[in-house]
N, C-alpha and C. Protein backbone atom coordinates (compact mmCIF):
# COMPACT_ATOMS: atom_id res chain seq x y z
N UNK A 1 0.84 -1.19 0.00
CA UNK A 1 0.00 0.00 0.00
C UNK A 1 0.88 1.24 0.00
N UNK A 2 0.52 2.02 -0.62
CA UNK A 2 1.55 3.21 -0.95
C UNK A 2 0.63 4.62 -0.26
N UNK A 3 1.24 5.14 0.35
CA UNK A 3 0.60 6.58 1.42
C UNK A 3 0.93 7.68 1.01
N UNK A 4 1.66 7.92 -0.53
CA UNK A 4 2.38 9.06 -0.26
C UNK A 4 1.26 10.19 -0.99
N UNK A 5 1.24 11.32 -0.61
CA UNK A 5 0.68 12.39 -1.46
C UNK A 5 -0.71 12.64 -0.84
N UNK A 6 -0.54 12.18 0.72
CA UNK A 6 -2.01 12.39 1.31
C UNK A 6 -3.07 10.95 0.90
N UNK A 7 -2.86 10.46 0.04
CA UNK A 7 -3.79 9.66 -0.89
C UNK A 7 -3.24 7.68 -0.45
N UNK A 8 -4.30 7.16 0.03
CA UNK A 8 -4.01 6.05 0.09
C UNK A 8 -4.28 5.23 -0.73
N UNK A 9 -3.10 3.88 -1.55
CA UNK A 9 -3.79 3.52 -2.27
C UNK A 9 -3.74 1.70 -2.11
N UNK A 10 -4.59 1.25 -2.41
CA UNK A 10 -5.25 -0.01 -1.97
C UNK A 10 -5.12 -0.76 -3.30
N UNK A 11 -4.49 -2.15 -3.39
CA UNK A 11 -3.83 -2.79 -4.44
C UNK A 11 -5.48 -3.24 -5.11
N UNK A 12 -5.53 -3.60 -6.36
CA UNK A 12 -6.10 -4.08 -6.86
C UNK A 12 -6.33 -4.69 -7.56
N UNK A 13 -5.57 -6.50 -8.01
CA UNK A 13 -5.47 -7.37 -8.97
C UNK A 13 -4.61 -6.48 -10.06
N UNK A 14 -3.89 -6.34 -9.91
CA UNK A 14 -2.73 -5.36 -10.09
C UNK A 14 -2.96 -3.92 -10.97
N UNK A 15 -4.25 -3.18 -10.11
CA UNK A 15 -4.85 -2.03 -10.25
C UNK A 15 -4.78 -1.40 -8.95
N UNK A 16 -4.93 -0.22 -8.48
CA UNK A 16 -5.04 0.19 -7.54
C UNK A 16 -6.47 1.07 -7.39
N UNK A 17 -6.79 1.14 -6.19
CA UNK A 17 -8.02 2.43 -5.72
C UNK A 17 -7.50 3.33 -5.18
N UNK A 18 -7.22 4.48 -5.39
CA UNK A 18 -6.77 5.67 -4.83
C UNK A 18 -8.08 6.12 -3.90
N UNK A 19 -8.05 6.67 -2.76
CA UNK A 19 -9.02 7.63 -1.94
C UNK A 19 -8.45 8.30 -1.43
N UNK A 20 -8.71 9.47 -1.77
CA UNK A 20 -7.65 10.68 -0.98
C UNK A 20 -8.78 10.68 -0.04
N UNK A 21 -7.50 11.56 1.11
CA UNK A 21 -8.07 10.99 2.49
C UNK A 21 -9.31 12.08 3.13
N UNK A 22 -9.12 13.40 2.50
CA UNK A 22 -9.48 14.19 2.47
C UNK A 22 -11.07 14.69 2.24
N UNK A 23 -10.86 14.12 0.88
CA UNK A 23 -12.66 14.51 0.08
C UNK A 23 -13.05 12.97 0.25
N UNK A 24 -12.40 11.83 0.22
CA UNK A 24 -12.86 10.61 -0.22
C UNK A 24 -13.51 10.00 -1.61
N UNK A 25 -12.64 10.86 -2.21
CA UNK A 25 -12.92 10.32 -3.55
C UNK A 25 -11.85 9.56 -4.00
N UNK A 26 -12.45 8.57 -4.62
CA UNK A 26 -11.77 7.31 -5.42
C UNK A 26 -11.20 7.63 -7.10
N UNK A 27 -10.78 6.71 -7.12
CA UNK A 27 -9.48 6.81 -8.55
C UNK A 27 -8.90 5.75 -8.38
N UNK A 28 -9.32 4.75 -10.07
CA UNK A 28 -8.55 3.68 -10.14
C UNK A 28 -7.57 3.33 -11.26
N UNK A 29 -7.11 2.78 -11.05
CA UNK A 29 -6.07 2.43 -12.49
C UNK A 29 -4.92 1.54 -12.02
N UNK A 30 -3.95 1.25 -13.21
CA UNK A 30 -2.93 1.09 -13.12
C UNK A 30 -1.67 1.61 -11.93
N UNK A 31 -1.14 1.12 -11.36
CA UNK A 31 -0.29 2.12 -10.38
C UNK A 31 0.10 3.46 -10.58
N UNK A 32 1.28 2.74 -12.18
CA UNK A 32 2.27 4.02 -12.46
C UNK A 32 1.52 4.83 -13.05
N UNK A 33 0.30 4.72 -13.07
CA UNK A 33 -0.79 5.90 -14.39
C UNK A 33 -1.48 6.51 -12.78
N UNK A 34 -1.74 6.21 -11.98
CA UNK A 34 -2.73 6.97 -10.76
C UNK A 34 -1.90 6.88 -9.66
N UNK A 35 -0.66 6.98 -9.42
CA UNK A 35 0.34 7.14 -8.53
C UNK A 35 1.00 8.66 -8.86
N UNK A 36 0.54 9.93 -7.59
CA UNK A 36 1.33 11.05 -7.69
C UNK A 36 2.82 11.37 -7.52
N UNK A 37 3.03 10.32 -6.91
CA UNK A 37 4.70 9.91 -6.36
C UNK A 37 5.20 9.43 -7.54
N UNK A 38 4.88 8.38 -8.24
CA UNK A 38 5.60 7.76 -9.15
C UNK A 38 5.97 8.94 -10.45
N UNK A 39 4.33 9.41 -10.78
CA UNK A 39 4.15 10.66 -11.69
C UNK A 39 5.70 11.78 -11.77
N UNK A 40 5.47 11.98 -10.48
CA UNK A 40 6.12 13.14 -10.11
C UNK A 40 7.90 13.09 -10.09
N UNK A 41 8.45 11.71 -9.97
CA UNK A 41 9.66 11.12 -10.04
C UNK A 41 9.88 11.16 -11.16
N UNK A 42 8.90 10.61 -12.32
CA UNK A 42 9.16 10.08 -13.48
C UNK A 42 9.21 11.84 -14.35
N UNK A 43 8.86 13.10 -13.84
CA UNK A 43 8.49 14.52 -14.29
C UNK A 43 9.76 15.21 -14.44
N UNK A 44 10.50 14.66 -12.67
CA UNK A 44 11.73 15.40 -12.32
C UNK A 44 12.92 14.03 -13.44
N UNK A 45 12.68 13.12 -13.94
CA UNK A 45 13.81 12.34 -14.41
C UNK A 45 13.78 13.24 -15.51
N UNK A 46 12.56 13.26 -16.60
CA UNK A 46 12.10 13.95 -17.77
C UNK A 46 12.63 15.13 -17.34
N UNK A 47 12.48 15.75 -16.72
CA UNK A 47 13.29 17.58 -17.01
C UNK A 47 14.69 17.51 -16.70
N UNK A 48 15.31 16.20 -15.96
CA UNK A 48 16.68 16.64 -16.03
C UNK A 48 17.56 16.09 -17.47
N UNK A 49 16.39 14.97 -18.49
CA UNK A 49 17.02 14.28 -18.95
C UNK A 49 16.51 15.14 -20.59
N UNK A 50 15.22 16.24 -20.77
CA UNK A 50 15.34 17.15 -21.76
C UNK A 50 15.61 18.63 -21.86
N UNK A 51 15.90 19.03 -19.92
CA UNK A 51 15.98 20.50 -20.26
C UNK A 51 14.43 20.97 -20.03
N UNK A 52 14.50 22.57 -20.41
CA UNK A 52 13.56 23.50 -20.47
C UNK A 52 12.42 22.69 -20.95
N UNK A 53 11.78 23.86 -22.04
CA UNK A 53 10.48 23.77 -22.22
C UNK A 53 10.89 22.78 -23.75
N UNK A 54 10.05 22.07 -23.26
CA UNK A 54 9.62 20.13 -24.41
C UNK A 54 8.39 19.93 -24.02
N UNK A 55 7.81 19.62 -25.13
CA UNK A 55 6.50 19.36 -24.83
C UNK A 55 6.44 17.92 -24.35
N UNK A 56 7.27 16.69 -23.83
CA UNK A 56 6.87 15.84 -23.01
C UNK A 56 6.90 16.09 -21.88
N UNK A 57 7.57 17.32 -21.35
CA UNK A 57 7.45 17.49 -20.35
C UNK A 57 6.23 18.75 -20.31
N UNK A 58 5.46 19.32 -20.93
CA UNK A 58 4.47 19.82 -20.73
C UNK A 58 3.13 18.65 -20.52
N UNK A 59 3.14 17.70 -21.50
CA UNK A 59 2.53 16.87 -20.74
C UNK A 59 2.00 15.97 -20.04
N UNK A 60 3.70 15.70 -19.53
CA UNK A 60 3.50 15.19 -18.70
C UNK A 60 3.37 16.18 -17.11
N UNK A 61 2.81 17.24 -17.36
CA UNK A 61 2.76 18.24 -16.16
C UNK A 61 0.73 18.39 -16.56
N UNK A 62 0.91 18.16 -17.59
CA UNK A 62 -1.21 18.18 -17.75
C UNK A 62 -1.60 16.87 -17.22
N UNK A 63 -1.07 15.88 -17.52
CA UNK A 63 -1.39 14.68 -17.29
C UNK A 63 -1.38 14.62 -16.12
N UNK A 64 -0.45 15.25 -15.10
CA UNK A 64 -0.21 14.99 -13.43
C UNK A 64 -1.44 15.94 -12.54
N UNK A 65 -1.19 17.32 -13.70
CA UNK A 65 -2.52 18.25 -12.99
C UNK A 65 -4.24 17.51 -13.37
N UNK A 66 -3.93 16.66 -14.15
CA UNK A 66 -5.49 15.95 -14.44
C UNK A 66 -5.56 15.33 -13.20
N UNK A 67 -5.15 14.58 -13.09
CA UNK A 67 -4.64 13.26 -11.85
C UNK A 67 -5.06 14.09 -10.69
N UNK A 68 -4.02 15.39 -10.24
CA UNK A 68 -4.55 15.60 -8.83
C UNK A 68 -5.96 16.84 -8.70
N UNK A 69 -6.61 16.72 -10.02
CA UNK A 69 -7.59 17.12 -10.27
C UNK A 69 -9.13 16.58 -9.76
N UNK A 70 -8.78 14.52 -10.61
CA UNK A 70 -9.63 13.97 -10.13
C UNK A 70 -9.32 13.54 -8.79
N UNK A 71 -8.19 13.86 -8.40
CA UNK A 71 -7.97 13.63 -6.35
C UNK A 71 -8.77 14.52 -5.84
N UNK A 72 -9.51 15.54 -6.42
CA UNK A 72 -9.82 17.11 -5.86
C UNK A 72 -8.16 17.67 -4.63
N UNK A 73 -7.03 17.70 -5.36
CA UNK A 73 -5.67 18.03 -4.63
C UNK A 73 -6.00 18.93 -6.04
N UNK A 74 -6.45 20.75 -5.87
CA UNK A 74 -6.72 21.69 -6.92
C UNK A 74 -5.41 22.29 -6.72
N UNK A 75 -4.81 22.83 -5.20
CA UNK A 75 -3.55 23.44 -5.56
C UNK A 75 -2.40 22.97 -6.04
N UNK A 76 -2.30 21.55 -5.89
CA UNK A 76 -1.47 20.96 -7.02
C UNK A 76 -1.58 20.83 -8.38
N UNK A 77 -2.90 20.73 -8.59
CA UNK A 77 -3.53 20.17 -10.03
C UNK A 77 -3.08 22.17 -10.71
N UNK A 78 -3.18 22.90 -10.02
CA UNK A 78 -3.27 24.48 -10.43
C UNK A 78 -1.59 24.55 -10.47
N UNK A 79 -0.82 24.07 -10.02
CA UNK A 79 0.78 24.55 -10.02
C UNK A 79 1.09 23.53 -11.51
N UNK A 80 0.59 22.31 -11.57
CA UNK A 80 1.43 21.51 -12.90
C UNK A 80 0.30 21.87 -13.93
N UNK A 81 -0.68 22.49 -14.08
CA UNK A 81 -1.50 23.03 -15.08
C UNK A 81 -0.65 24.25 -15.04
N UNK A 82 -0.30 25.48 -14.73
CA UNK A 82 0.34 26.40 -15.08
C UNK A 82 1.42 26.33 -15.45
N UNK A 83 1.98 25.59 -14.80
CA UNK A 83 3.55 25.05 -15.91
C UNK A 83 3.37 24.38 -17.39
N UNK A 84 2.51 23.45 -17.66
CA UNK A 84 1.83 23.16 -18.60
C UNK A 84 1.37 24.14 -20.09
N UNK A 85 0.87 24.76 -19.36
CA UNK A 85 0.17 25.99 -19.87
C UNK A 85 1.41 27.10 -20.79
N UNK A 86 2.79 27.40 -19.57
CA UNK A 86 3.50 27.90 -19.97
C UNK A 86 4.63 27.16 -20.92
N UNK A 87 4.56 26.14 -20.81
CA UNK A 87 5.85 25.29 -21.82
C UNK A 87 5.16 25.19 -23.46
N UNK A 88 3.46 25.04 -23.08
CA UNK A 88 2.53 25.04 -23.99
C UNK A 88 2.50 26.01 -24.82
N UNK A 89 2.46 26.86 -24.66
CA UNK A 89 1.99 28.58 -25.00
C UNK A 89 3.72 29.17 -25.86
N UNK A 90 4.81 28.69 -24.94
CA UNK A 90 6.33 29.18 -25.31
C UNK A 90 6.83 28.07 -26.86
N UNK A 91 5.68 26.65 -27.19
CA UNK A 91 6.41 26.20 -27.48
C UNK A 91 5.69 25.75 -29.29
N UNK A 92 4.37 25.97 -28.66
CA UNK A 92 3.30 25.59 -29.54
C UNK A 92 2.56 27.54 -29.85
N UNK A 93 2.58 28.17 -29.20
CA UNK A 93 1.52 29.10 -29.30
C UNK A 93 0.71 29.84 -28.78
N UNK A 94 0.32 30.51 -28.28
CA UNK A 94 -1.11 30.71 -27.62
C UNK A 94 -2.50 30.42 -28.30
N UNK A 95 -2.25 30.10 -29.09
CA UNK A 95 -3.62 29.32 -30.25
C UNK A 95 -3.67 27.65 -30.21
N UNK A 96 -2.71 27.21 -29.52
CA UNK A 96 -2.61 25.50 -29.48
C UNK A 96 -4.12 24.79 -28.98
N UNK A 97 -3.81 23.66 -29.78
CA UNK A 97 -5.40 23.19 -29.20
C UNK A 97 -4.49 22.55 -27.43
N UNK A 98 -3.44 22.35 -27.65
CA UNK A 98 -3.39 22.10 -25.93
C UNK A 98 -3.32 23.33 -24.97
N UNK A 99 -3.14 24.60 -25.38
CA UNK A 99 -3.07 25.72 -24.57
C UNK A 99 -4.50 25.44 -24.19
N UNK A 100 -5.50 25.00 -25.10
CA UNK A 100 -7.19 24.81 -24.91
C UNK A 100 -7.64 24.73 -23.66
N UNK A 101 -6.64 23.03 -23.86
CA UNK A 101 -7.11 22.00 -22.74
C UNK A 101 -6.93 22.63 -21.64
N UNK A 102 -5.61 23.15 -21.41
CA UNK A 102 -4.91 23.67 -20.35
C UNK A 102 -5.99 24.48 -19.22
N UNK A 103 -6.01 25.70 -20.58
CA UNK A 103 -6.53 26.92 -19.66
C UNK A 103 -8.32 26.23 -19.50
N UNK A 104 -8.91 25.61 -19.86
CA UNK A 104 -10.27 25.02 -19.49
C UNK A 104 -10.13 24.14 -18.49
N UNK A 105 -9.42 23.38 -18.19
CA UNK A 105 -9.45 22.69 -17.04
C UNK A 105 -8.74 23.79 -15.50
N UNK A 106 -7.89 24.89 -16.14
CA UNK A 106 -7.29 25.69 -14.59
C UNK A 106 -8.92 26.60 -14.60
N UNK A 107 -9.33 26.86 -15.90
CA UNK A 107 -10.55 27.63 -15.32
C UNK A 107 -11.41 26.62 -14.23
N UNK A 108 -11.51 25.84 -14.48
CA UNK A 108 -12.05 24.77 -13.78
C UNK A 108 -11.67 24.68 -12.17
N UNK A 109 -10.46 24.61 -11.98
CA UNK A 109 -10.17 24.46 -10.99
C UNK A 109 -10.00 25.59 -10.02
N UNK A 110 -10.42 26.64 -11.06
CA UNK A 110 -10.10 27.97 -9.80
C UNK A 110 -11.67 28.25 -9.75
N UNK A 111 -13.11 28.18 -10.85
CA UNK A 111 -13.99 27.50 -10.13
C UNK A 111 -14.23 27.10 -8.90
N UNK A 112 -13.65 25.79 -9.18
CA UNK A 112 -13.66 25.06 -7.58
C UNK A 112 -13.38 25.61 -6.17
N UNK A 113 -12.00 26.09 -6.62
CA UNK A 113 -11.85 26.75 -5.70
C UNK A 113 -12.33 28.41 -5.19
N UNK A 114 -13.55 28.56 -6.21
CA UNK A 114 -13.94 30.17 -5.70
C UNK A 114 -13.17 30.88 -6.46
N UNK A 115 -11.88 30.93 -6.84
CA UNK A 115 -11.20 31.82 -7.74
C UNK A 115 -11.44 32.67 -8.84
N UNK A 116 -12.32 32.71 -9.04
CA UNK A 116 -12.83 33.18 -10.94
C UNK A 116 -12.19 34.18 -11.08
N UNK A 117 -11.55 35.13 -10.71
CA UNK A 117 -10.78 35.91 -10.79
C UNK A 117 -9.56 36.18 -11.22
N UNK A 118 -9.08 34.48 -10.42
CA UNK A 118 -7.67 34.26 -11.44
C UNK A 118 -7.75 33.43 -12.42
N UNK A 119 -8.80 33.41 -13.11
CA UNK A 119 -8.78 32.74 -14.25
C UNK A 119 -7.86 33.50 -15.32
N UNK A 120 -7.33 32.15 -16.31
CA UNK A 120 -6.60 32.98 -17.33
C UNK A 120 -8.03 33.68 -18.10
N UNK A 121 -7.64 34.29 -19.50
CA UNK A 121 -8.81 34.60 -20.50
C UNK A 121 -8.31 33.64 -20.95
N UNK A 122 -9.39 33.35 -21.95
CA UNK A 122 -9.59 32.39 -22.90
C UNK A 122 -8.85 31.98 -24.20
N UNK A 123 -8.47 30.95 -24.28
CA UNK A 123 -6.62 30.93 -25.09
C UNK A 123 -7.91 31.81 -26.69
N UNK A 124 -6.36 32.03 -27.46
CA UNK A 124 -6.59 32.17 -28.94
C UNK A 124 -7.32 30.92 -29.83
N UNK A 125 -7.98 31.75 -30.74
CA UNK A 125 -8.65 30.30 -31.57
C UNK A 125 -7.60 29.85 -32.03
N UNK A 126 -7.38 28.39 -32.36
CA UNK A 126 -6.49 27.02 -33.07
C UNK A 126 -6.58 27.66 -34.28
N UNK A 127 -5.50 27.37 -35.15
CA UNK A 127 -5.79 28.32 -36.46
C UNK A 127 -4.66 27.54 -36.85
């Protein structure tokens, strides 16, 4: 059973159930796909092993802010969505259909959290 990231997770015929401990919401999958620890190891190998801004490492920073999204963990899910956002935007555009994704899911999460204020505006149309 793995504890790390607030979130306990409970083996499952070699799937796991995530429940963060917090909201009690569940999340299942594969380990290394719904593990924030593993995620987050495998983020810091990727930036020492391409450097700056690469888009595998953008998303693999959307992919981690999805993750602690469906944990409801928003101030994490809001720090690797803004990095995301920015490797996105420096590398692809501000018109990218992933700048899209980006800024619709942080609108989302600052939603959640009451924020509407710090929402970004709304990326450029894809063109």
């Amino acid at each position: 059973t793995c504890y790390v990231g607030g979130a306990a997770e409970v083996p499952l015929q070699g799937h796991v159930l995530l429940q963060h401990q917090v909201s009690g919401s569940f999340v299942e999958g594969v380990h290394g796909e719904v593990c924030t620890f593993d995620l987050e190891r495998k983020l810091e190998k990727a930036r020492g092993r391409l450097g700056g801004d690469d888009l595998t490492i953008g998303q693999a920073c959307f992919k981690l802010g999805n993750l602690y999204w469906e944990q409801d963990r928003f101030y994490e899910a809001e720090e690797r969505y803004l990095e995301a956002l920015r490797i996105f935007g420096a590398v692809e555009g501000g018109g990218s259909p992933n700048v899209a994704g980006v800024t619709t899911n942080l609108g989302i999460v600052y939603y959640r959290q009451v924020r509407l204020g710090d929402a970004p505006p709304p990326p450029q149309r894809a063109g």
